[in-house]
Protein backbone atom coordinates (compact mmCIF):
# COMPACT_ATOMS: atom_id res chain seq x y z
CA UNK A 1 -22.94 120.33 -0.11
CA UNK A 2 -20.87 121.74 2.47
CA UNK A 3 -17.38 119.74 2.65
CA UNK A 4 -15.37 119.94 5.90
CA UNK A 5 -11.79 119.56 6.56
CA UNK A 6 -12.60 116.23 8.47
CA UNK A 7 -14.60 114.59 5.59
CA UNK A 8 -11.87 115.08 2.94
CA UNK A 9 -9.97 112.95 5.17
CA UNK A 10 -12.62 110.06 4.49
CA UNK A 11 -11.11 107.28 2.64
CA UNK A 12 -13.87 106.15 -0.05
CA UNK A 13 -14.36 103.11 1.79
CA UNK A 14 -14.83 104.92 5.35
CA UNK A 15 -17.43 106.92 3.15
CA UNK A 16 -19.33 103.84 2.23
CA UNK A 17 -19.00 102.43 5.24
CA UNK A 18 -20.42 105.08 7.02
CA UNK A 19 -22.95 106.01 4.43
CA UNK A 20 -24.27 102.11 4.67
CA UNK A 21 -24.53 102.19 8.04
CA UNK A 22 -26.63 105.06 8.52
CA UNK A 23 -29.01 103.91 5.83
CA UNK A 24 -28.78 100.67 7.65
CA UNK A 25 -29.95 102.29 10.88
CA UNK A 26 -32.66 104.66 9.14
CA UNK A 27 -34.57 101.43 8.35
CA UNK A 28 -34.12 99.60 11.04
CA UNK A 29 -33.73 101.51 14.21
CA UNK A 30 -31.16 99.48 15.44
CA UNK A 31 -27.10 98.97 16.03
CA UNK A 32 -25.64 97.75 12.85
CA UNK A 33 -23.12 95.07 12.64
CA UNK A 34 -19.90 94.57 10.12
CA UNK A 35 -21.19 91.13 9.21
CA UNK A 36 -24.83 93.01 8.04
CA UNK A 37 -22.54 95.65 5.91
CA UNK A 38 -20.67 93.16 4.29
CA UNK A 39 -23.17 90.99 3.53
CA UNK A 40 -25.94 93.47 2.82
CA UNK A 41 -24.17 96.63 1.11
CA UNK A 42 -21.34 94.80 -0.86
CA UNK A 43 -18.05 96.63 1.10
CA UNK A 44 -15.59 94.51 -0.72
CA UNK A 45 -13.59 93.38 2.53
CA UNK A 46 -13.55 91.08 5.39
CA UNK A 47 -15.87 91.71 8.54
CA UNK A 48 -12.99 92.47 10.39
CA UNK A 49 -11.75 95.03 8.61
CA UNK A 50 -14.93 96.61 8.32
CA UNK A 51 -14.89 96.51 12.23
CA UNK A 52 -11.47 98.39 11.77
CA UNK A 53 -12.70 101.00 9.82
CA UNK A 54 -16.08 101.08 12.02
CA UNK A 55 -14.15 101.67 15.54
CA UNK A 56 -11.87 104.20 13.14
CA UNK A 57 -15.29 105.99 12.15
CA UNK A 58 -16.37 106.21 16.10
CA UNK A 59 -12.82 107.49 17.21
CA UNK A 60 -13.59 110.27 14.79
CA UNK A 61 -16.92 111.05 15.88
CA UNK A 62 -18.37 109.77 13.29
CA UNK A 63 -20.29 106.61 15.11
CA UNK A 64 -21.58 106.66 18.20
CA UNK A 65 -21.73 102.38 20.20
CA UNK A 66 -24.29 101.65 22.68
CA UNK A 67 -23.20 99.89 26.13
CA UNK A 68 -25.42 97.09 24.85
CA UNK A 69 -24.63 96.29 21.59
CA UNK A 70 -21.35 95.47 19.27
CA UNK A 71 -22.85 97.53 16.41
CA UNK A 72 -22.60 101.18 15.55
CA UNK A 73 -24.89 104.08 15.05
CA UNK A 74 -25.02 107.14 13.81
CA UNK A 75 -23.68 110.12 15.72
CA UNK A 76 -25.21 113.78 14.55
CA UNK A 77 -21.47 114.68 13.16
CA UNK A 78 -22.41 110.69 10.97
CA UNK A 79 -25.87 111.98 10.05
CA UNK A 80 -24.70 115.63 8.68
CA UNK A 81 -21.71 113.61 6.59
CA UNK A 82 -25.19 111.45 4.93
CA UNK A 83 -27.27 114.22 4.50
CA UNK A 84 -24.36 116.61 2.74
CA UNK A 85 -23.39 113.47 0.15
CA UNK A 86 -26.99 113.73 -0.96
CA UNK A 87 -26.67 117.21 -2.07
CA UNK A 88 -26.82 118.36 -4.94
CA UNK A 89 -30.34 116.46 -4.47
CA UNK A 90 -32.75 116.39 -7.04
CA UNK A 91 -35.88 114.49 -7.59
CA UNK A 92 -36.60 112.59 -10.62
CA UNK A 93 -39.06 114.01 -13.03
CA UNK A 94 -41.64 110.89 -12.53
CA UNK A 95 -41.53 111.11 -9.00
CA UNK A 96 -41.83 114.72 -8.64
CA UNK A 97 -45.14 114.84 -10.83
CA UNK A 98 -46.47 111.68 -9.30
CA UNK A 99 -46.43 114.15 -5.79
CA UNK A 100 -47.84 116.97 -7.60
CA UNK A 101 -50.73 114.97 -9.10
CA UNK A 102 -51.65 113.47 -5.53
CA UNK A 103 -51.38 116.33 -3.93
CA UNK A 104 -53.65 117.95 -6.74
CA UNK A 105 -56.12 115.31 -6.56
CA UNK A 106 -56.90 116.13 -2.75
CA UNK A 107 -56.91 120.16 -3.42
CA UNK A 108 -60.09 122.13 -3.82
CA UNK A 109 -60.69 125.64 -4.72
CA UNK A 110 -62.17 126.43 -0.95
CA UNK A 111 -58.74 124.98 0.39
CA UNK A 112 -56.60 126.51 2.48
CA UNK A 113 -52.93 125.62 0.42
CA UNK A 114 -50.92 126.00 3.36
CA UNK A 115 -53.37 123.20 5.78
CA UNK A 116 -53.71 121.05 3.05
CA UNK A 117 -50.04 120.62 2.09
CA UNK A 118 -48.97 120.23 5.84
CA UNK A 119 -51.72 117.61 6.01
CA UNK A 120 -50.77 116.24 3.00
CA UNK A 121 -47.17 115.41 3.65
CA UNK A 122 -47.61 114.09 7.33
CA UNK A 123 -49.72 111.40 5.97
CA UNK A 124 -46.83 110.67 2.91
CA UNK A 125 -44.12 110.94 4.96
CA UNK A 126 -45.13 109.63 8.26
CA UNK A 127 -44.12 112.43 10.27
CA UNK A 128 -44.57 115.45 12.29
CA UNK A 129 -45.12 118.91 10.18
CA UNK A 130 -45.56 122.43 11.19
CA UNK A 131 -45.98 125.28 8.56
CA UNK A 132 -46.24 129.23 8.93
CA UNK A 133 -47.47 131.90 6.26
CA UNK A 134 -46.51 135.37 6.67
CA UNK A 135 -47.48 138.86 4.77
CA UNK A 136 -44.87 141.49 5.09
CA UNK A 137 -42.94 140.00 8.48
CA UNK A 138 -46.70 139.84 10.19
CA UNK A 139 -47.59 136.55 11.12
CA UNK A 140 -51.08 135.04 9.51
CA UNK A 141 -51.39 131.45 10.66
CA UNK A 142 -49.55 128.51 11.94
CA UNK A 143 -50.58 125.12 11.18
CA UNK A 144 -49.17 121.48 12.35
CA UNK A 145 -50.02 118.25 10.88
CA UNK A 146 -49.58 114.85 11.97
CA UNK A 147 -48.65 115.34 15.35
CA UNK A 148 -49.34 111.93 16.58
CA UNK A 149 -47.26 110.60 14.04
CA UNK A 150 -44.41 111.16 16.75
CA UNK A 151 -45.61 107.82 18.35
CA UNK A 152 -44.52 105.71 15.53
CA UNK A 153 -41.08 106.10 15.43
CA UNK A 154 -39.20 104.45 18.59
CA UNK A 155 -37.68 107.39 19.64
CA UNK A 156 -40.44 108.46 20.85
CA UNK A 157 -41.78 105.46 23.26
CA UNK A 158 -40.54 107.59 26.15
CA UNK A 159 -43.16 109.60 27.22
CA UNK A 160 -41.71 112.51 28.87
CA UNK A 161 -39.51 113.14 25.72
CA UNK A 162 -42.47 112.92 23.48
CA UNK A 163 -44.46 115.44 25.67
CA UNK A 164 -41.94 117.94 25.58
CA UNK A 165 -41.71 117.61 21.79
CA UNK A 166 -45.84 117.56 21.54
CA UNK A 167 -45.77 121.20 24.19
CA UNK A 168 -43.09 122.73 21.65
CA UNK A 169 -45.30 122.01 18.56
CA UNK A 170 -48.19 123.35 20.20
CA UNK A 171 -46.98 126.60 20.82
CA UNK A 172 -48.07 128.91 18.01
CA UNK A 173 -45.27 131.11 19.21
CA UNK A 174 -42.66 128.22 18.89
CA UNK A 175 -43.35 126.97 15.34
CA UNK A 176 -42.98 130.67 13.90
CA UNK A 177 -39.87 131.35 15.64
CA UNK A 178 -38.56 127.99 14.08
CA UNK A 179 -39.92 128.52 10.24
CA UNK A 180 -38.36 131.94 10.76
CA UNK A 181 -34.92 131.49 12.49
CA UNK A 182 -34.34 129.21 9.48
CA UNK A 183 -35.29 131.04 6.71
CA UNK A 184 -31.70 132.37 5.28
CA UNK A 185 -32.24 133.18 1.96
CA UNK A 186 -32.07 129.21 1.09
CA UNK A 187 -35.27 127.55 -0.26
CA UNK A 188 -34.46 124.30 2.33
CA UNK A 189 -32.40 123.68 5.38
CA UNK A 190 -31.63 120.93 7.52
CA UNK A 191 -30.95 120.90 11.07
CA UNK A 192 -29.90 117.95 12.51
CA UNK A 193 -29.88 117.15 16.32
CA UNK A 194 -27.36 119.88 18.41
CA UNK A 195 -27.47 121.76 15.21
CA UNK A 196 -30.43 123.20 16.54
CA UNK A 197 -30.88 126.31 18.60
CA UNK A 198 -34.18 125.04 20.87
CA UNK A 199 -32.94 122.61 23.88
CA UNK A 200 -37.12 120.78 23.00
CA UNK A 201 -35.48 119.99 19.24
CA UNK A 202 -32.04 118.94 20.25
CA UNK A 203 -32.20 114.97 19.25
CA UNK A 204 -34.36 115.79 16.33
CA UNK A 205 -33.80 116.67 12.97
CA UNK A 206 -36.00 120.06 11.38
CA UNK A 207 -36.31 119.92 7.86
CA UNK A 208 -37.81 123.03 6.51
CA UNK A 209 -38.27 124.06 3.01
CA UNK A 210 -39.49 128.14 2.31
CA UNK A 211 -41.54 130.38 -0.11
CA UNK A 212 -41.60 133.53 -0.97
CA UNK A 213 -43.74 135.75 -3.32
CA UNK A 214 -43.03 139.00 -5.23
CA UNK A 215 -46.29 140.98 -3.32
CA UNK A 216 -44.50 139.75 0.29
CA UNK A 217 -45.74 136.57 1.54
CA UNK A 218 -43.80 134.02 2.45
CA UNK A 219 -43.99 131.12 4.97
CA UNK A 220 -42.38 127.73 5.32
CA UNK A 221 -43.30 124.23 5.67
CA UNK A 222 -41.24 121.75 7.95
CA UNK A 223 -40.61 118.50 9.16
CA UNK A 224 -39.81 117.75 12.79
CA UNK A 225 -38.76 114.13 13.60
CA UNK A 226 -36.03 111.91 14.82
CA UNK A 227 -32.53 112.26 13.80
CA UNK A 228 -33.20 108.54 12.37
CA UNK A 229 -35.32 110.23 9.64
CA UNK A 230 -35.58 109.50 5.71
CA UNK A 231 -33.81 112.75 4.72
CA UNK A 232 -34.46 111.94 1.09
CA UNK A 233 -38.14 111.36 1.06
CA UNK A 234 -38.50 114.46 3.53
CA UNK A 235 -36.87 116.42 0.60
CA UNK A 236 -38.58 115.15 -2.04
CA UNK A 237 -42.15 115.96 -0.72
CA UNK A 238 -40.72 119.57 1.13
CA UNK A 239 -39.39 120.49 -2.13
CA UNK A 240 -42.04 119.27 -4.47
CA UNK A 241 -44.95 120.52 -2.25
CA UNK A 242 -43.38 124.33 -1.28
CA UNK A 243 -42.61 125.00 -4.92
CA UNK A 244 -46.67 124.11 -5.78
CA UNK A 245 -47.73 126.22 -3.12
CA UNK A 246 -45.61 129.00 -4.90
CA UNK A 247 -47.43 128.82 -7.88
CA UNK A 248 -50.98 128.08 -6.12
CA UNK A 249 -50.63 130.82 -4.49
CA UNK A 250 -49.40 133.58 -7.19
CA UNK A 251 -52.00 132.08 -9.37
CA UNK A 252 -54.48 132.79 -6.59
CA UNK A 253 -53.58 136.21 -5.47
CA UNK A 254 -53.89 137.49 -9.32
């Protein structure tokens, strides 16, 4: 977790606060209201002082409030503050080897690793993934799986926006650069709206999570999808999935 000057200035109930209402606004795609955090995520005060602390949170950049609405959401600075209090993240034993096993259960010996897993965690997660797989800095293949999956998240009911996103993916050129750019040494990064360096991915989030063999190869698999995304799950099945393909793919080259 990488704490910033800002955040330390957080009281603990700004933190929940804030933390609540991006959760809130994950599920539910729309402004959220003081009454629905004190009712819904126990913040042990009035409504009004949650308001308070809410038009506190937007003065710092924190919240963002649409013209049309009394509620708050999320601004990028918000999401980064959620995303960073989930770290250190680690998935729970059962969970993890309930992934591997259905993951398992759809793998064959004629499979290619790196297609399956990218169509593999569209369909769990419900979103948009691109993966690369590299020998020795030279590119082998690019994949991309689920790319209509863009269409069920509201963000994307403009169509213009969603074309751009939809030409971006389907640029062989454009999914390597991105897998590459973002591999830093660190098995998984997150990149969350202006965070990232393409104008096509600035009001979505790229999770990508990479691996690397002793003979070479390495590669990446990612997640492209609103900034309104379920960081967790998108961990949990990045994480899980890459550090199979590790092992599938040591066990294969032997």
């Amino acid at each position: 977790m990488q704490i910033r000057s800002d955040d330390m200035q957080l009281s603990e109930r700004k933190k929940l606060i804030l933390n609540a209402i991006v959760s809130e606004y994950i599920e539910t795609a729309e402004p959220v209201s003081s009454v629905t955090i004190v009712n819904k995520y126990n913040a042990g005060c009035s409504s009004a002082t949650v308001r308070n602390e809410m038009a506190e949170l937007e003065d710092m950049g924190y919240l963002d409030k649409p013209h049309t609405s009394a509620g708050r959401m999320p601004s990028g600075r918000g999401y980064r503050f959620y995303v960073d209090s989930l770290f250190p993240y680690k998935t729970s034993e059962s969970a993890g080897a309930k992934l591997r096993r259905a993951f398992l259960s759809q793998l064959s010996e004629a499979d290619d690793v790196i297609e399956k897993a990218s169509e593999f965690i569209s369909r769990f997660t419900n979103y948009t993934v691109i993966a690369s797989d590299s020998f020795e800095n030279m590119p082998r293949r690019v994949y991309t799986g689920g790319v209509v999956n863009i269409f069920n998240h509201p963000e994307y009911k403009n169509l213009e926006k969603a074309r751009r996103l939809i030409s971006f993916i389907d640029s062989r050129e454009s999914i390597y650069r991105v897998i590459s750019d973002m591999d830093g040494g660190e098995h998984l990064r997150i990149l969350i709206g202006d965070e990232n360096t393409y104008d096509d991915l600035k009001d979505c989030s790229v999770v990508i999570s990479h691996y690397h063999d002793a003979r070479g190869r390495r590669g990446g698999l990612g997640i492209i999808g609103p900034t309104r995304m379920h960081y967790a799950q998108v961990v949990d099945s990045l994480a899980t999935v890459t550090e199979m393909i590790e092992k599938l793919i040591t066990e294969k080259e032997r």
